[in-house]
Protein backbone atom coordinates (compact mmCIF):
# COMPACT_ATOMS: atom_id res chain seq x y z
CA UNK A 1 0.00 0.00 0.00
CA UNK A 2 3.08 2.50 0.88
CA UNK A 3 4.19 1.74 -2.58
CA UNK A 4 1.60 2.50 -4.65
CA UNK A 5 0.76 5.63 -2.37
CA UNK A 6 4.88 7.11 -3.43
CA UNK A 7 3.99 6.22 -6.81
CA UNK A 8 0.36 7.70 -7.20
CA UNK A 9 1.56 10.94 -5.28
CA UNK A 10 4.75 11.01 -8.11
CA UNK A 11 2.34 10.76 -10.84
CA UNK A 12 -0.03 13.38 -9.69
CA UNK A 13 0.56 16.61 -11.06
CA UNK A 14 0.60 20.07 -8.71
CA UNK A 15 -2.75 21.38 -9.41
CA UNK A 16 -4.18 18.21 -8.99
CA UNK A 17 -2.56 17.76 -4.82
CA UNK A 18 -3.97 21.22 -4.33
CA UNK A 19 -6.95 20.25 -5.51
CA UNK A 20 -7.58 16.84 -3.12
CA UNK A 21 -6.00 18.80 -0.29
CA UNK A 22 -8.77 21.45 -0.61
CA UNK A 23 -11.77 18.67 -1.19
CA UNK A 24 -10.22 16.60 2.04
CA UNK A 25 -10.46 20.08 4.15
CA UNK A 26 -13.83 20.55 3.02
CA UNK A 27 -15.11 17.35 4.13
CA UNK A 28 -12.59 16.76 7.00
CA UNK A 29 -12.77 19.95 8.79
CA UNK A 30 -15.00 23.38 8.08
CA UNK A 31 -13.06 25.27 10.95
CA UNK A 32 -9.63 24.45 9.34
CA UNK A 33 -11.29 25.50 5.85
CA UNK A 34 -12.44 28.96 6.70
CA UNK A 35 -8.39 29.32 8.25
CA UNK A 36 -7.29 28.83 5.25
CA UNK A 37 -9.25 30.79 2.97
CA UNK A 38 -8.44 33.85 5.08
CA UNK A 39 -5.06 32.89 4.74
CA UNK A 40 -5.33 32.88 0.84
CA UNK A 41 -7.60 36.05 0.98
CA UNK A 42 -4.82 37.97 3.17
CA UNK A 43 -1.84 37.02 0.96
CA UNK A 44 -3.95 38.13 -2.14
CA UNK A 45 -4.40 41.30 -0.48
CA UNK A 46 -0.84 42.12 0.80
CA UNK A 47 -0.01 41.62 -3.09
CA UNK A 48 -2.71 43.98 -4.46
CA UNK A 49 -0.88 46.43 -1.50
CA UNK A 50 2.53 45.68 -2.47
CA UNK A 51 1.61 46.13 -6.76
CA UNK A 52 0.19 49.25 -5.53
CA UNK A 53 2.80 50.53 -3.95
CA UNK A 54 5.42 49.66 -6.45
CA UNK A 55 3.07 51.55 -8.55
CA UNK A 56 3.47 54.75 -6.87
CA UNK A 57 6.93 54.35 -6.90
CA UNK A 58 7.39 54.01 -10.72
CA UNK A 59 4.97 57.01 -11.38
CA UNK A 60 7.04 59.24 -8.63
CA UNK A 61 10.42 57.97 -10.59
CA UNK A 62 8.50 58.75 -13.90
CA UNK A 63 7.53 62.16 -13.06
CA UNK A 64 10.38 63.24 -11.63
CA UNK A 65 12.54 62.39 -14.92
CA UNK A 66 9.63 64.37 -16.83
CA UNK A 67 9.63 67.39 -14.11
CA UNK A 68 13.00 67.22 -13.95
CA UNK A 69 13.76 67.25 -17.85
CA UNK A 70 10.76 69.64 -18.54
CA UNK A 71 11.98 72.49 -16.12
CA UNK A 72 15.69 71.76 -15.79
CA UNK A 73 15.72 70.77 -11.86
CA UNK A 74 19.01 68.17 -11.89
CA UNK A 75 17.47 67.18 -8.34
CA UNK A 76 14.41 65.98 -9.83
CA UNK A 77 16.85 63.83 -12.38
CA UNK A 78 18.94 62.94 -9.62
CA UNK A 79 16.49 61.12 -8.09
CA UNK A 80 14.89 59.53 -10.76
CA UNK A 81 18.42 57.56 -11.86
CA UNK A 82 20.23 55.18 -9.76
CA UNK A 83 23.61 56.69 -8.50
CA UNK A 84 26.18 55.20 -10.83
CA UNK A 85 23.44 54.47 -13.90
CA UNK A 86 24.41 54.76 -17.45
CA UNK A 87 22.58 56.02 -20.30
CA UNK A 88 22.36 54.15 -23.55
CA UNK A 89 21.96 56.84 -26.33
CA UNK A 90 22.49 57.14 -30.18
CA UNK A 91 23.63 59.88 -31.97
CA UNK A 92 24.41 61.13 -35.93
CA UNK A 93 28.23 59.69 -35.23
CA UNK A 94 27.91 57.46 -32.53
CA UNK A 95 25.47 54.26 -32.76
CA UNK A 96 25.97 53.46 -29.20
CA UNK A 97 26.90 56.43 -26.79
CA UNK A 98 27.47 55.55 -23.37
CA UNK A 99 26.33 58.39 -21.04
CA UNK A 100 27.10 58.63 -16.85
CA UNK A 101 23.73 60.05 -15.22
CA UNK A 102 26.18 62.46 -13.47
CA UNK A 103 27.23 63.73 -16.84
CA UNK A 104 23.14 63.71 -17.83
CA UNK A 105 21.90 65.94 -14.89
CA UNK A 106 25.08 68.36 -16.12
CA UNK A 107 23.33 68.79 -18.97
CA UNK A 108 20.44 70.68 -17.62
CA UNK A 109 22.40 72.75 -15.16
CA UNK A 110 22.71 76.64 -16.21
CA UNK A 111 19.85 76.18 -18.51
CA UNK A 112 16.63 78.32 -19.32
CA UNK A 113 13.50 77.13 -17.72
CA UNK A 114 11.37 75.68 -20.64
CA UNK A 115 8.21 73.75 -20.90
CA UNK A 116 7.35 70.39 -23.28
């Protein structure tokens, strides 16, 4: 019996276990059941919180490039690059010009406020 127990639980695929586990806590035990539902329901919550908040944290990035850009404020650049990033750009006699953010928020230093 051991045996064929190894060798039915090798053969069973993933979603299938899950599935028996759930029908044997359903009949088994109603109390256990509703524990783990509100487990599932709280980690499916914490990762609609933690999407959101990585949300807010791409469009804060996002706008301060744009801000930052838009109304030459190298702060607002500064903190939209990582410290030692590098900027990938092209130009008429370069293909591939390799650019140091420090060297990128020069740019905009010194420079007449304009809008897009």
């Amino acid at each position: 019996m051991y045996t064929l127990g190894v060798l039915w639980y090798k053969s069973v695929t993933t979603k299938k276990k899950i599935a028996i586990i759930i029908a044997a806590l359903i009949i088994n035990n109603n109390a256990l059941m509703k524990h783990f539902f509100l487990t599932i329901g709280f980690l499916i919550v914490s990762n609609i919180t933690i999407a959101q908040t990585d949300r807010s944290k791409i469009e804060t990035t996002i706008l301060n490039y744009i801000n930052g850009t838009s109304y030459n404020q190298p702060k607002l650049i500064e903190k939209a690059f990582y410290v030692n990033a590098n900027l990938y750009l092209e130009n008429k006699e370069k293909t591939l010009w390799v650019v140091p953010v420090k060297e990128y928020i020069g740019w905009y230093k010194n420079k007449k406020t304009r809008r897009i």
